[in-house]
PDB file of N, CA and C in Angstrom:
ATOM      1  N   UNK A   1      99.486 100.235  78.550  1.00  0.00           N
ATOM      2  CA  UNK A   1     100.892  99.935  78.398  1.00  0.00           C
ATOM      3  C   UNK A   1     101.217  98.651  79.163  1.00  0.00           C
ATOM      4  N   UNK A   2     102.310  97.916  78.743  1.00  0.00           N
ATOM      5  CA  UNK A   2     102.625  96.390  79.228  1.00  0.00           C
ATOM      6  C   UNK A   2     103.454  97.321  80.668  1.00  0.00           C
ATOM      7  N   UNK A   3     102.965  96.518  81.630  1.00  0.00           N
ATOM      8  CA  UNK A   3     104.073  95.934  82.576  1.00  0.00           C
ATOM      9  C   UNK A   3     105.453  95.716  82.473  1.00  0.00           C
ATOM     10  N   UNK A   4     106.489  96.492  83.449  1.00  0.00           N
ATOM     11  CA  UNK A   4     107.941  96.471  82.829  1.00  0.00           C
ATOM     12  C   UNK A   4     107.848  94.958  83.759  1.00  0.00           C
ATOM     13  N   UNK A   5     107.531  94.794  84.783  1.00  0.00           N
ATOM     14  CA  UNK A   5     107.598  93.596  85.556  1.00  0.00           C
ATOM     15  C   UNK A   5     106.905  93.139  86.219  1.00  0.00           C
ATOM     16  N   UNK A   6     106.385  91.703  86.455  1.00  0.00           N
ATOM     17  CA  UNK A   6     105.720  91.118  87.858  1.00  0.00           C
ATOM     18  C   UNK A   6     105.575  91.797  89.215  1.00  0.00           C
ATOM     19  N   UNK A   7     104.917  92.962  89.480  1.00  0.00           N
ATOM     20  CA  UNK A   7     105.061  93.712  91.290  1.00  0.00           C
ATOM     21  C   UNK A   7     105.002  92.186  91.886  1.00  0.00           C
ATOM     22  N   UNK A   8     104.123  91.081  91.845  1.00  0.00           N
ATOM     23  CA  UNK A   8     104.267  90.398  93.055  1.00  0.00           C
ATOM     24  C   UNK A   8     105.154  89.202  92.973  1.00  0.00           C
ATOM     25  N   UNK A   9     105.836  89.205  92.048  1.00  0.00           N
ATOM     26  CA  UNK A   9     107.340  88.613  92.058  1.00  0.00           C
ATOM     27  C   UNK A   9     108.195  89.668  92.566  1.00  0.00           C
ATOM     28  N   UNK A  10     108.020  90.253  92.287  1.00  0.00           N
ATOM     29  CA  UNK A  10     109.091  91.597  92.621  1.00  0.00           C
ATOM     30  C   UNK A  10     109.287  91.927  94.220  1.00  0.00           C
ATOM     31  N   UNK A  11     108.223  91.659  94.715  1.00  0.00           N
ATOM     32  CA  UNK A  11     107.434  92.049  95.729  1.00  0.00           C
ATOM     33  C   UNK A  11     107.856  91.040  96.949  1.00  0.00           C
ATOM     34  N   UNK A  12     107.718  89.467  96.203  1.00  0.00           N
ATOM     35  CA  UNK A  12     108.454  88.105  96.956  1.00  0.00           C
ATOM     36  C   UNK A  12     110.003  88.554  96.859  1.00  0.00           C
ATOM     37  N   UNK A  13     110.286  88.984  95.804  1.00  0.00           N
ATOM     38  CA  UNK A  13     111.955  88.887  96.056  1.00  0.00           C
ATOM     39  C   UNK A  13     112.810  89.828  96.904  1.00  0.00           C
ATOM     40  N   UNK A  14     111.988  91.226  96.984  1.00  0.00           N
ATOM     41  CA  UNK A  14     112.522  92.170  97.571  1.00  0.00           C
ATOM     42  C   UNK A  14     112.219  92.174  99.186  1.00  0.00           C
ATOM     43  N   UNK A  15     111.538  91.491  99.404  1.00  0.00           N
ATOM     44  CA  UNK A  15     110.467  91.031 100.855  1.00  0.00           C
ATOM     45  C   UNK A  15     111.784  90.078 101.394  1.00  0.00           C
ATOM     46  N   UNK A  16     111.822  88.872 100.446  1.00  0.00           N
ATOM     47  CA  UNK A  16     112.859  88.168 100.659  1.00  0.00           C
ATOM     48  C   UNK A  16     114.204  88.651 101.417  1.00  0.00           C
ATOM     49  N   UNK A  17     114.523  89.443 100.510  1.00  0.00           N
ATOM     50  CA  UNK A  17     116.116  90.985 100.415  1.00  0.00           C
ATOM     51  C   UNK A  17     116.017  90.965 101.805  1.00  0.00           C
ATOM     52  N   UNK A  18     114.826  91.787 102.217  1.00  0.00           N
ATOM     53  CA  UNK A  18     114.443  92.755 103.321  1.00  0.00           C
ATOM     54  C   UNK A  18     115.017  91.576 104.825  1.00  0.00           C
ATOM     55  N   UNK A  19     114.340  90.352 104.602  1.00  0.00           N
ATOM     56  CA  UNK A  19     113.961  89.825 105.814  1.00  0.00           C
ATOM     57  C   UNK A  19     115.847  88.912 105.910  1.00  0.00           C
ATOM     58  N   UNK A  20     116.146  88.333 104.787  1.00  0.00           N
ATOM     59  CA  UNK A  20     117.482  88.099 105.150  1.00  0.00           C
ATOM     60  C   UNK A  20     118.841  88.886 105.376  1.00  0.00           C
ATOM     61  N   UNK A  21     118.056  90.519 105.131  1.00  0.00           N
ATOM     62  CA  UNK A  21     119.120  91.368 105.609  1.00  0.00           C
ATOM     63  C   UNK A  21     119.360  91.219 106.748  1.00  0.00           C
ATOM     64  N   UNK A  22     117.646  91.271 107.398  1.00  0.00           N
ATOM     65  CA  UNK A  22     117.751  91.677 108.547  1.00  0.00           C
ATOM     66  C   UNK A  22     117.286  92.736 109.614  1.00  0.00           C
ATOM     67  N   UNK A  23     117.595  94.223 108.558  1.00  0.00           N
ATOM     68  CA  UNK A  23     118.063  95.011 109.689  1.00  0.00           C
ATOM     69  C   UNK A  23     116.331  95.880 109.691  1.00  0.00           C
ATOM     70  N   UNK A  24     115.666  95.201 109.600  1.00  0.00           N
ATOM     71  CA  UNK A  24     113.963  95.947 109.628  1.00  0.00           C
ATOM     72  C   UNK A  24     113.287  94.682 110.750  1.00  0.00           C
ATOM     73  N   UNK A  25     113.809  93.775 111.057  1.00  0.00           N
ATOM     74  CA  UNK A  25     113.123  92.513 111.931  1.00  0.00           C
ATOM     75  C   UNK A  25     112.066  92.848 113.134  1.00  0.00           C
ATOM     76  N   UNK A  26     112.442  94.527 113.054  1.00  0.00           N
ATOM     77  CA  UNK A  26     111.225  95.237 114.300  1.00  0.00           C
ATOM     78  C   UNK A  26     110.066  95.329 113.706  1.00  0.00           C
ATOM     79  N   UNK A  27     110.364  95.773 112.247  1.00  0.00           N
ATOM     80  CA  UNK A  27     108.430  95.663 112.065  1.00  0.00           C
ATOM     81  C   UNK A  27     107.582  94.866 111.741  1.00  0.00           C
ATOM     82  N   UNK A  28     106.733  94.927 111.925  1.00  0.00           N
ATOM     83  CA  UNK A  28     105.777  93.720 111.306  1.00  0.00           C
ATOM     84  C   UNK A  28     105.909  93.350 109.693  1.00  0.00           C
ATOM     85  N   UNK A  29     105.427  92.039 109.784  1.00  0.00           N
ATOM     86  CA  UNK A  29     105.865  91.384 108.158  1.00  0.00           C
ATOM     87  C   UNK A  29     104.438  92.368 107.228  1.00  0.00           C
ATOM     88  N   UNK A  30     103.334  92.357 108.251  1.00  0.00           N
ATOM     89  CA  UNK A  30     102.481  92.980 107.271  1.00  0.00           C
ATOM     90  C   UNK A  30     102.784  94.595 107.004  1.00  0.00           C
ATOM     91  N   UNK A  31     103.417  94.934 107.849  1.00  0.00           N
ATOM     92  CA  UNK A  31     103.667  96.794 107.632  1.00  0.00           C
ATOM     93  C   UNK A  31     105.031  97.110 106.700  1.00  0.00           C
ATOM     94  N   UNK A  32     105.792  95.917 106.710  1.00  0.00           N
ATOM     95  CA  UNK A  32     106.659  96.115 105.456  1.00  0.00           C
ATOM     96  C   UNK A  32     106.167  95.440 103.800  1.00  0.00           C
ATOM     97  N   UNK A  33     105.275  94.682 104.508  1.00  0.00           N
ATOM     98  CA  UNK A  33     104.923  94.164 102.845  1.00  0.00           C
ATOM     99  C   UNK A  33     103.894  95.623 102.449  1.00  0.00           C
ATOM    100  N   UNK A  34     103.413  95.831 103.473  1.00  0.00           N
ATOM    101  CA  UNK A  34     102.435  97.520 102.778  1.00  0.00           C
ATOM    102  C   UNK A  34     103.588  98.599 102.384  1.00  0.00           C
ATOM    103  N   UNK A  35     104.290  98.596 102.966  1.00  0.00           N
ATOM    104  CA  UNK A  35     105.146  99.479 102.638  1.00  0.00           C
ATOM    105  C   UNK A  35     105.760  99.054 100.825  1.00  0.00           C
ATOM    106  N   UNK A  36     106.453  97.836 101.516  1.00  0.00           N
ATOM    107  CA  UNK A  36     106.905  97.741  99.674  1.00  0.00           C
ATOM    108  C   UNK A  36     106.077  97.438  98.773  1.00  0.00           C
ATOM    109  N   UNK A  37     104.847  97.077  98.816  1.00  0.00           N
ATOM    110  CA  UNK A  37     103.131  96.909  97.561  1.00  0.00           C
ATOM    111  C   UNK A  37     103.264  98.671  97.118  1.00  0.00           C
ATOM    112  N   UNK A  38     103.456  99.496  98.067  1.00  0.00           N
ATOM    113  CA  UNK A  38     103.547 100.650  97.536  1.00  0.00           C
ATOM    114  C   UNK A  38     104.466 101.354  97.309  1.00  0.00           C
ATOM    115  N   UNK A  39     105.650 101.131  97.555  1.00  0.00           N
ATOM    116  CA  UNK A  39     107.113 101.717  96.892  1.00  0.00           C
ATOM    117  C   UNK A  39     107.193 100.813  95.443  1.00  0.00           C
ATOM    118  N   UNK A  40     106.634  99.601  95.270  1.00  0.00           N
ATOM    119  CA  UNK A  40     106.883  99.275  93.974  1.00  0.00           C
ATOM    120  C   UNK A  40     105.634  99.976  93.348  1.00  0.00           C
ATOM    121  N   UNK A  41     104.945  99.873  93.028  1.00  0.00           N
ATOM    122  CA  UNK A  41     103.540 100.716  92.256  1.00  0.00           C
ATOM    123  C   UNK A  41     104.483 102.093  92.200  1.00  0.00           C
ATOM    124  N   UNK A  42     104.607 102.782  93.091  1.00  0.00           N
ATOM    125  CA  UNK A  42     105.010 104.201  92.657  1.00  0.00           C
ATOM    126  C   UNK A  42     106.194 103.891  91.645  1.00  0.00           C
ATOM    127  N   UNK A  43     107.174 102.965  91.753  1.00  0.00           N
ATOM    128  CA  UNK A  43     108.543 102.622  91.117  1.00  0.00           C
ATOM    129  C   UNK A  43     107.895 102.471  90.121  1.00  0.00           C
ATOM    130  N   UNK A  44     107.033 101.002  89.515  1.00  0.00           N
ATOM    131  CA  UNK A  44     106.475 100.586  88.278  1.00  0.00           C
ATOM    132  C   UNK A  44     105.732 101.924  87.503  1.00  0.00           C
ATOM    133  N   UNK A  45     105.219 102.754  88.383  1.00  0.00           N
ATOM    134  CA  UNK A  45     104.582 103.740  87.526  1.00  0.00           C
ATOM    135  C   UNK A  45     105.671 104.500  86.969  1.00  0.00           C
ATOM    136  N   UNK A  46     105.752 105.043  87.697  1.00  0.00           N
ATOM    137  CA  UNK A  46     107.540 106.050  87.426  1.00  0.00           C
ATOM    138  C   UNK A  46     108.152 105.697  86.466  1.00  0.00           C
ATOM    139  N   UNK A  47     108.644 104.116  86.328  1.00  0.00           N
ATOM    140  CA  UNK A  47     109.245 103.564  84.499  1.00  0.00           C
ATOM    141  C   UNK A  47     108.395 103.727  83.618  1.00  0.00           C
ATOM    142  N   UNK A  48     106.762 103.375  83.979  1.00  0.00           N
ATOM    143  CA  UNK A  48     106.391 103.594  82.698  1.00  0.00           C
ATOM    144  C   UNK A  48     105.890 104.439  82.363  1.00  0.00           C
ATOM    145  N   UNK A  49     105.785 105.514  82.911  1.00  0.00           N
ATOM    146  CA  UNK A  49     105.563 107.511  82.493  1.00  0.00           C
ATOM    147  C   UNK A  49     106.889 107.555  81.758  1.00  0.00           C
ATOM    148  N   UNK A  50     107.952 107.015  82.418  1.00  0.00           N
ATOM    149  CA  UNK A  50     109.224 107.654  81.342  1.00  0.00           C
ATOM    150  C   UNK A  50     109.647 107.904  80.082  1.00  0.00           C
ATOM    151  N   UNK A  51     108.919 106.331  79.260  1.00  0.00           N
ATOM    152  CA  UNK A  51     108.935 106.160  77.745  1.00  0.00           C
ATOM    153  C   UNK A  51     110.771 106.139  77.641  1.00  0.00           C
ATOM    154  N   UNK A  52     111.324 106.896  76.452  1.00  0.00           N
ATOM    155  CA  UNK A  52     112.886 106.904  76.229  1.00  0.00           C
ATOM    156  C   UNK A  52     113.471 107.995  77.292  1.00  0.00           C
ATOM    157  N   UNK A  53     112.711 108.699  78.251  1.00  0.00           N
ATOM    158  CA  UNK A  53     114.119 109.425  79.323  1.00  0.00           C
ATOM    159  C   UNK A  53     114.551 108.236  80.189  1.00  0.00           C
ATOM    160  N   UNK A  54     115.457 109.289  80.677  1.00  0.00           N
ATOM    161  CA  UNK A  54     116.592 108.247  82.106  1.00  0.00           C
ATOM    162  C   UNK A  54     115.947 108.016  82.929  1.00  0.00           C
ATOM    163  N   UNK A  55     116.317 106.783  83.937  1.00  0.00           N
ATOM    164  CA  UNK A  55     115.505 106.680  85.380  1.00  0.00           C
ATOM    165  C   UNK A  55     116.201 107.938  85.947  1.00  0.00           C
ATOM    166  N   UNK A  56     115.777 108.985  86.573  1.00  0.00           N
ATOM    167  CA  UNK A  56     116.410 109.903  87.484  1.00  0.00           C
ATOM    168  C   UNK A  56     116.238 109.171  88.815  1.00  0.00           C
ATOM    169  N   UNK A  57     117.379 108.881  89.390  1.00  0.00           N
ATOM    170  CA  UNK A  57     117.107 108.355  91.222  1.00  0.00           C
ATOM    171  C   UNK A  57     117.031 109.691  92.419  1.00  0.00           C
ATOM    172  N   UNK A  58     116.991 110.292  91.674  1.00  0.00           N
ATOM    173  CA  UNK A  58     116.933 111.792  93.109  1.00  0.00           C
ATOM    174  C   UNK A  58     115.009 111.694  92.804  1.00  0.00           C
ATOM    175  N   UNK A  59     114.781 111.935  91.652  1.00  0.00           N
ATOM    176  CA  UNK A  59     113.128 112.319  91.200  1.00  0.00           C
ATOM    177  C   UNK A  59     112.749 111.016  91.851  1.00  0.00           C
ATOM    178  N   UNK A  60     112.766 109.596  91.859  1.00  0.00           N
ATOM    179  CA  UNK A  60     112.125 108.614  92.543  1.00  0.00           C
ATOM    180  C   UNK A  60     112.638 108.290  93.911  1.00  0.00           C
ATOM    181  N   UNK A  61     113.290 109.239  94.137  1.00  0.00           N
ATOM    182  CA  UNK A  61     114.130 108.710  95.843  1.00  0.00           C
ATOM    183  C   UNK A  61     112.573 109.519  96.314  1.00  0.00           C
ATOM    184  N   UNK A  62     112.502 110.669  96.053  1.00  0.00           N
ATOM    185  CA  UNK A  62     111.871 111.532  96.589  1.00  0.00           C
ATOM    186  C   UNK A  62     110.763 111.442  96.698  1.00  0.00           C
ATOM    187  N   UNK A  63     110.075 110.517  95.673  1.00  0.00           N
ATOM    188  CA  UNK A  63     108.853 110.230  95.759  1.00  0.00           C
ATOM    189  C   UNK A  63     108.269 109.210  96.862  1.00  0.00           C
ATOM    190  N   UNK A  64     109.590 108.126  96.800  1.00  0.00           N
ATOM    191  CA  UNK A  64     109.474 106.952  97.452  1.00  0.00           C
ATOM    192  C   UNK A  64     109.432 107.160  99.187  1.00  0.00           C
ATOM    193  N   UNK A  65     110.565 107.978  99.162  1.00  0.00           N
ATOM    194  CA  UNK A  65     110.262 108.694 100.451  1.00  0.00           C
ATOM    195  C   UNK A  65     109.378 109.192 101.151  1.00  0.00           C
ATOM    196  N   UNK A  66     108.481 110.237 100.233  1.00  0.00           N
ATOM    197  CA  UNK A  66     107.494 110.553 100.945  1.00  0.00           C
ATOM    198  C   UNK A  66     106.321 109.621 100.687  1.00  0.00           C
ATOM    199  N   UNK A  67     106.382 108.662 100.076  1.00  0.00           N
ATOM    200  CA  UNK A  67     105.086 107.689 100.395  1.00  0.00           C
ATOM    201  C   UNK A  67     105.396 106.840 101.392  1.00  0.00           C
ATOM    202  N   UNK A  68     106.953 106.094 101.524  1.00  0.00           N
ATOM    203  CA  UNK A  68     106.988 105.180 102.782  1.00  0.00           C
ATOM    204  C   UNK A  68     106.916 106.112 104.321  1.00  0.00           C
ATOM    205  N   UNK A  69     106.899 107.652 104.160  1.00  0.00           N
ATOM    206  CA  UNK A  69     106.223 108.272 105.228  1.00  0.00           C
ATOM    207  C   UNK A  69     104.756 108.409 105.315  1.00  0.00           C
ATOM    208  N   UNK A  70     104.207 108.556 104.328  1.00  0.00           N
ATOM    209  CA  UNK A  70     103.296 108.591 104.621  1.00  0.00           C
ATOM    210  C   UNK A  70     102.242 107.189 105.223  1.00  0.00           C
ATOM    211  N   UNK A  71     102.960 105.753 104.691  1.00  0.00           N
ATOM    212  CA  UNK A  71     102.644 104.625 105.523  1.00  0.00           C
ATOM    213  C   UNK A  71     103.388 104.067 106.652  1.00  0.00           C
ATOM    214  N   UNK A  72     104.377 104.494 106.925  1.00  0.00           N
ATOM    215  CA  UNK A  72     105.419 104.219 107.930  1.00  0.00           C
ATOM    216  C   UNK A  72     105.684 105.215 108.570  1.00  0.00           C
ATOM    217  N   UNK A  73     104.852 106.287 109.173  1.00  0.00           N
ATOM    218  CA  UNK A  73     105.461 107.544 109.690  1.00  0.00           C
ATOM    219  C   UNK A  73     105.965 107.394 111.467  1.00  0.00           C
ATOM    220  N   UNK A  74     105.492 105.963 111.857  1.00  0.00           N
ATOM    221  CA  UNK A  74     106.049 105.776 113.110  1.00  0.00           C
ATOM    222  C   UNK A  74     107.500 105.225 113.219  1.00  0.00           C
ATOM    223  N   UNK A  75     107.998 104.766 112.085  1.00  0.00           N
ATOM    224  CA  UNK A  75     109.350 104.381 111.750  1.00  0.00           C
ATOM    225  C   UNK A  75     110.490 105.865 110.630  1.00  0.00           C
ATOM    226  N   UNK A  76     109.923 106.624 111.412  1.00  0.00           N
ATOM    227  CA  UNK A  76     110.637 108.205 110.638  1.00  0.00           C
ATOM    228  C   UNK A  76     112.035 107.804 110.564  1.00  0.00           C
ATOM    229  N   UNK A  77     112.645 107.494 111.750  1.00  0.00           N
ATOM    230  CA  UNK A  77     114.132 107.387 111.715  1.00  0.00           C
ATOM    231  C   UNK A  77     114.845 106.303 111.024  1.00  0.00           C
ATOM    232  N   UNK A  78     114.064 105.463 110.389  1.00  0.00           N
ATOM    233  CA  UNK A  78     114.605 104.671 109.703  1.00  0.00           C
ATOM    234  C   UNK A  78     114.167 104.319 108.111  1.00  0.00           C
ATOM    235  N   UNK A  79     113.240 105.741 107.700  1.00  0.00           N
ATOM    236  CA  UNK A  79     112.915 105.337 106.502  1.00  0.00           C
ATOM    237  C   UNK A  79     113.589 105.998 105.546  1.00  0.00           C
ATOM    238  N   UNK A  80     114.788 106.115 105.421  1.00  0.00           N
ATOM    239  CA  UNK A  80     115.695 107.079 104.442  1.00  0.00           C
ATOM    240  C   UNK A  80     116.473 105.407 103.976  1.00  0.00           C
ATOM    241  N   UNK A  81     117.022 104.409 105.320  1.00  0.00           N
ATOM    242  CA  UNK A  81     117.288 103.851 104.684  1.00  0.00           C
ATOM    243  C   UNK A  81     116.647 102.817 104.472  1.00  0.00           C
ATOM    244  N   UNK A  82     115.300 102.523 104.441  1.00  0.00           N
ATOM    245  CA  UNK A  82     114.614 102.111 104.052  1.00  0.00           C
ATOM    246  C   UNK A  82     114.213 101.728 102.444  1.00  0.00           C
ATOM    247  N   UNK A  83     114.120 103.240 102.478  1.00  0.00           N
ATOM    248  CA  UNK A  83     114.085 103.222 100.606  1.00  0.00           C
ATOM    249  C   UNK A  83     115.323 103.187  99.545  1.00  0.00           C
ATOM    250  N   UNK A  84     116.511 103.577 100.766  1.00  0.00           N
ATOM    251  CA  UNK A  84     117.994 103.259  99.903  1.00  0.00           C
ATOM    252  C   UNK A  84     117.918 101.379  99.516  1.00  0.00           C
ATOM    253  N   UNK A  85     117.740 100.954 100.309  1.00  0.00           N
ATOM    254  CA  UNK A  85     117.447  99.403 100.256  1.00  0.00           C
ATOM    255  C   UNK A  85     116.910  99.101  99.398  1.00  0.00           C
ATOM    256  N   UNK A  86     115.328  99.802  99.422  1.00  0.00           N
ATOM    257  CA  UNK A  86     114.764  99.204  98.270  1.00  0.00           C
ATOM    258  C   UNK A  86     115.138  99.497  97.054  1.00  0.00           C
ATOM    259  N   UNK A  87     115.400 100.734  96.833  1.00  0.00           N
ATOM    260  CA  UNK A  87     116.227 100.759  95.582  1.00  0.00           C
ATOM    261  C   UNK A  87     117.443 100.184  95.235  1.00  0.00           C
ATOM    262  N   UNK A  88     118.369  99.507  96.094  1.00  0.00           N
ATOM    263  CA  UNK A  88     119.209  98.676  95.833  1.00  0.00           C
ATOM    264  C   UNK A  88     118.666  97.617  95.388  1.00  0.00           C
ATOM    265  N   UNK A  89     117.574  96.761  96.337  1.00  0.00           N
ATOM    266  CA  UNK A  89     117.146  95.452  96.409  1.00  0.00           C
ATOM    267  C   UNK A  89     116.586  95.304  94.766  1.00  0.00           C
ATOM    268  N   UNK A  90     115.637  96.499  94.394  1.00  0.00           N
ATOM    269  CA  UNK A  90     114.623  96.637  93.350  1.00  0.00           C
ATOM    270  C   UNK A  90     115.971  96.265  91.830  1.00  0.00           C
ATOM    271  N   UNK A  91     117.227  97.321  92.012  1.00  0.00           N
ATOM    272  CA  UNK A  91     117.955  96.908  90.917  1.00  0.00           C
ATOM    273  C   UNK A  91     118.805  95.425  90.966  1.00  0.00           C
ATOM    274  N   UNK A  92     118.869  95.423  91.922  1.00  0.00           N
ATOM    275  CA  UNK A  92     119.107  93.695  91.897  1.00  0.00           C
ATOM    276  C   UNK A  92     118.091  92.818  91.237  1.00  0.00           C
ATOM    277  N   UNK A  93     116.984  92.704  91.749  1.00  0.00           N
ATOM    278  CA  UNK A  93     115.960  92.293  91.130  1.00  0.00           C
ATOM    279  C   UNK A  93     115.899  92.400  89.797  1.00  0.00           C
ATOM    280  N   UNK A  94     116.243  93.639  89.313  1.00  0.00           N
ATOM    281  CA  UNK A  94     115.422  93.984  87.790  1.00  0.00           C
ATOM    282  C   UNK A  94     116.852  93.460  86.772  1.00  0.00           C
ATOM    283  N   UNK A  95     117.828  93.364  87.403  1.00  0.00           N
ATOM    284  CA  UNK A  95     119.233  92.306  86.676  1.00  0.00           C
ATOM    285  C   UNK A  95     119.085  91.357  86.666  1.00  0.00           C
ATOM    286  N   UNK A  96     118.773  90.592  87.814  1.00  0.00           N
ATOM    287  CA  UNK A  96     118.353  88.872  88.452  1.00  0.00           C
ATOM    288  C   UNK A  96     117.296  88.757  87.669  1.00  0.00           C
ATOM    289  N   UNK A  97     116.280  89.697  86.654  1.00  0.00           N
ATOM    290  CA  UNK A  97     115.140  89.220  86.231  1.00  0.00           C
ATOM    291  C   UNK A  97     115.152  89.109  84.830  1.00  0.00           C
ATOM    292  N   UNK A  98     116.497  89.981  84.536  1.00  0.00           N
ATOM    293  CA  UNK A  98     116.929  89.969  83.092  1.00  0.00           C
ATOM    294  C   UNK A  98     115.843  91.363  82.526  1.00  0.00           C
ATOM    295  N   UNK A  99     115.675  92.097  83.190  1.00  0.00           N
ATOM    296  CA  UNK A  99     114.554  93.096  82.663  1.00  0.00           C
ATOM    297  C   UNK A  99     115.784  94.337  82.356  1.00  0.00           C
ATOM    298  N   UNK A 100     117.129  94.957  83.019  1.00  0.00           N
ATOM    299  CA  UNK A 100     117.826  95.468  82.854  1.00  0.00           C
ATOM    300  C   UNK A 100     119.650  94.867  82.856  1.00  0.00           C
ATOM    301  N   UNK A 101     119.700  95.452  81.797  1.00  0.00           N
ATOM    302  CA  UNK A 101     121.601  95.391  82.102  1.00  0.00           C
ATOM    303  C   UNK A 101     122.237  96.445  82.810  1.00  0.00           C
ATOM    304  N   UNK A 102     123.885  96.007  82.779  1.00  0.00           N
ATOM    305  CA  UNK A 102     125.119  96.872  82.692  1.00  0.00           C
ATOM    306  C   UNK A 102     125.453  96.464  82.033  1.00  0.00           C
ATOM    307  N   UNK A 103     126.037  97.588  81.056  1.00  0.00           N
ATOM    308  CA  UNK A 103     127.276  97.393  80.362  1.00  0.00           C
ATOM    309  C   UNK A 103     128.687  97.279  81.320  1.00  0.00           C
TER     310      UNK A 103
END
């Protein structure tokens, strides 16, 4: 199956998100880029198992969650919003990329 998108464009832009937010500047650049190489793979997979259902965001919160614990488990207290981010950052991205609309 095609690729819904570039991970390592995706990957520069959301990295990007991350570092001019700000509010992660404690961890290392390499322990958040591991972190998001693998919140996007689980994301990219997740769209394309779907075929015509909905993105459900509770079914991929949950997933995302427990993988950025399982690579970030010394940052526990801050990985809820961690992955709220990225899923913000990720739909920004996927508008900014022209890959999804709003009506």
């Amino acid at each position: 199956m095609e690729e819904i998108f570039d991970k390592n464009e995706a990957l520069a832009n959301i990295r990007t998100k991350f570092e001019n937010q700000g509010d992660f500047d404690f961890m290392k650049p390499e322990e958040l880029s591991a972190a998001l190489t693998k919140l996007i793979a689980i994301d990219s997979a997740y769209m394309q198992d779907l075929g015509d259902e909905p993105y459900d965001e509770d079914v991929i919160y949950d997933r995302l969650f427990a993988a950025a614990n399982e690579t970030l488990p010394q940052y526990k207290t801050y990985l809820m919003r961690l992955v709220d981010d990225y899923m913000d950052f990720m739909e920004q991205y996927l508008v900014e990329a022209g890959i999804i609309e709003w009506e």
